[in-house]
C-alpha atoms as a PDB file:
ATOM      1  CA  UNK A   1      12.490  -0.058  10.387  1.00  0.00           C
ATOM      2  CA  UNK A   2      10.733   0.097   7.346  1.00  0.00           C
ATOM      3  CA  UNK A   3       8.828   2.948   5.322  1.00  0.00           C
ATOM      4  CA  UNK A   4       5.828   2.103   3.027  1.00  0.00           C
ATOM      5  CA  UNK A   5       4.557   4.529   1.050  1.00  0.00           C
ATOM      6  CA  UNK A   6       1.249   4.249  -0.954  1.00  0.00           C
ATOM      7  CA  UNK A   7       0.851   6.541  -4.127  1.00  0.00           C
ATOM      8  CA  UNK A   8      -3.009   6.260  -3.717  1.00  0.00           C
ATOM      9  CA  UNK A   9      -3.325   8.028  -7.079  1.00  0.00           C
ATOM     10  CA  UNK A  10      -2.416   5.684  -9.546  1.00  0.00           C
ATOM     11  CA  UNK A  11      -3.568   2.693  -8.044  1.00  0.00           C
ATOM     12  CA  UNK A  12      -6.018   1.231  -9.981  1.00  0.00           C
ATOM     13  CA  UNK A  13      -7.975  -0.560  -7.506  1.00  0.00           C
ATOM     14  CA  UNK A  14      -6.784  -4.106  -8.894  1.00  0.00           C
ATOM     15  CA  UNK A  15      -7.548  -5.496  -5.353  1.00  0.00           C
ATOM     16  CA  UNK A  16      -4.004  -7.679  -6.038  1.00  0.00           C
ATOM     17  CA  UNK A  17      -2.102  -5.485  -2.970  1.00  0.00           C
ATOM     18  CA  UNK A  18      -4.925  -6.435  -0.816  1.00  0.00           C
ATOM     19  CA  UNK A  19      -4.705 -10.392  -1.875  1.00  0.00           C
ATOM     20  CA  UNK A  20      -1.376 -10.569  -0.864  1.00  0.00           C
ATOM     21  CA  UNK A  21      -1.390  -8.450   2.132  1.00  0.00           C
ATOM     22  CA  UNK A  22      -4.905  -8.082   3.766  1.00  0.00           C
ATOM     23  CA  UNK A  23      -3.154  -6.882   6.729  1.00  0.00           C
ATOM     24  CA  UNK A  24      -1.779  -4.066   5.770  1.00  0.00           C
ATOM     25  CA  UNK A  25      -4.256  -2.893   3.042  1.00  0.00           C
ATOM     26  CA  UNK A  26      -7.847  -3.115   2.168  1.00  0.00           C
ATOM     27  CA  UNK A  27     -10.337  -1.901  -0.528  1.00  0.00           C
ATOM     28  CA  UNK A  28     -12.050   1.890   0.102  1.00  0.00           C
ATOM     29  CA  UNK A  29     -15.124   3.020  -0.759  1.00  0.00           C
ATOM     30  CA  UNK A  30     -13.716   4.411  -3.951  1.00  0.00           C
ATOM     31  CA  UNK A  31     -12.562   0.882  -5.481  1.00  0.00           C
ATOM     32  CA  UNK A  32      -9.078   1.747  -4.456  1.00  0.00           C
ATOM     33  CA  UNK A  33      -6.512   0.452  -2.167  1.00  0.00           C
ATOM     34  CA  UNK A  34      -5.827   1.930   1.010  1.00  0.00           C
ATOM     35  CA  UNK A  35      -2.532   1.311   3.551  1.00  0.00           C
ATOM     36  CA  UNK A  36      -3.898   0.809   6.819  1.00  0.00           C
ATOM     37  CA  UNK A  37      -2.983   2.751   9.662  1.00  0.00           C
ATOM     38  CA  UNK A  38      -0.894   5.086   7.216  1.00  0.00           C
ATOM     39  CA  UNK A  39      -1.039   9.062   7.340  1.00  0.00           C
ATOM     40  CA  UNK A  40      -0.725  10.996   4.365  1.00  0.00           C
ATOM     41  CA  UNK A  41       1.913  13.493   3.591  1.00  0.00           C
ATOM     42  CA  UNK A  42       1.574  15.286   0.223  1.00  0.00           C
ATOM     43  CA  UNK A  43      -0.468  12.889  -2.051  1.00  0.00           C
ATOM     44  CA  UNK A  44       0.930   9.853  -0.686  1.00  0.00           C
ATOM     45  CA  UNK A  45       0.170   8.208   2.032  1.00  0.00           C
ATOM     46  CA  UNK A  46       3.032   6.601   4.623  1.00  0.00           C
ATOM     47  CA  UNK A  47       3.169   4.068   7.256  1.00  0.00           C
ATOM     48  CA  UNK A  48       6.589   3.148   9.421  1.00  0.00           C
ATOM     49  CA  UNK A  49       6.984  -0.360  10.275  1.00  0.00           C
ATOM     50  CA  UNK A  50       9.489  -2.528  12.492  1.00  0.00           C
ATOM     51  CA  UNK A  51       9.049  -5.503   9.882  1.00  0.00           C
ATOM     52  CA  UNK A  52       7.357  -5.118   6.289  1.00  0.00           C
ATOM     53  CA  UNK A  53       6.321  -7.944   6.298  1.00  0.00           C
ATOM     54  CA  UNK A  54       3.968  -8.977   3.235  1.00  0.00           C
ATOM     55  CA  UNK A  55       4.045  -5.181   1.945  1.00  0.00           C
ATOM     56  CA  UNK A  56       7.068  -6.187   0.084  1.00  0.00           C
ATOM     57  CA  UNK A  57       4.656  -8.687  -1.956  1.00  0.00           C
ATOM     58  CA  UNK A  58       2.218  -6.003  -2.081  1.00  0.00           C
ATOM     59  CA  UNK A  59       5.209  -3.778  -3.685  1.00  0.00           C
ATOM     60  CA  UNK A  60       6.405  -6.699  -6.150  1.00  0.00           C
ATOM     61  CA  UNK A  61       2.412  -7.780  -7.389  1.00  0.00           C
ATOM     62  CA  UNK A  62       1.109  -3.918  -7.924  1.00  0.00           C
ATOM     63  CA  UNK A  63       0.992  -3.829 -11.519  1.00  0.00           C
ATOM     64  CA  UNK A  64       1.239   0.256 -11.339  1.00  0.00           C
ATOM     65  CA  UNK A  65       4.010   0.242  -9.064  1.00  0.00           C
ATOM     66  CA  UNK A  66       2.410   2.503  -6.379  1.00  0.00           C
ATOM     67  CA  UNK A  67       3.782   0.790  -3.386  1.00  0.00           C
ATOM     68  CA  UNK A  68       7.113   1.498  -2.439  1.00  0.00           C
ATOM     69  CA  UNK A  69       8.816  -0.494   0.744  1.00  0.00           C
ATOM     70  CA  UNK A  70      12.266   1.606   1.961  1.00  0.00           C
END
């Protein structure tokens, strides 16, 4: 299983998440990234995975570090 967790806050809205890993994340209204699927808990938002799959690209291309993969 994996965790990803989104700190929606400091992203940016670079789009370069979303290049990497359309299927897990797309732009919002606001020009920021969102995690699809995820629900939020606190400020962040979190969504539990059997295979990361291309969110660990999203996590390694974020220049703001505000994806984490655990």
């Amino acid at each position: 299983m994996a965790k990803v967790i989104h700190e929606r806050e400091k992203c940016i809205g670079c789009g370069a998440c979303t290049g990497v890993c359309s299927d897990f994340f797309e732009m919002g209204d606001d020009g920021k990234s969102m995690l699809k699927g995820a629900v939020q808990k606190g400020e962040n938002f979190e969504l539990e995975l059997k295979d990361a799959g291309c969110c660990k690209e999203a996590e390694a291309v974020c220049p703001v570090h505000c994806i984490h993969v655990k």
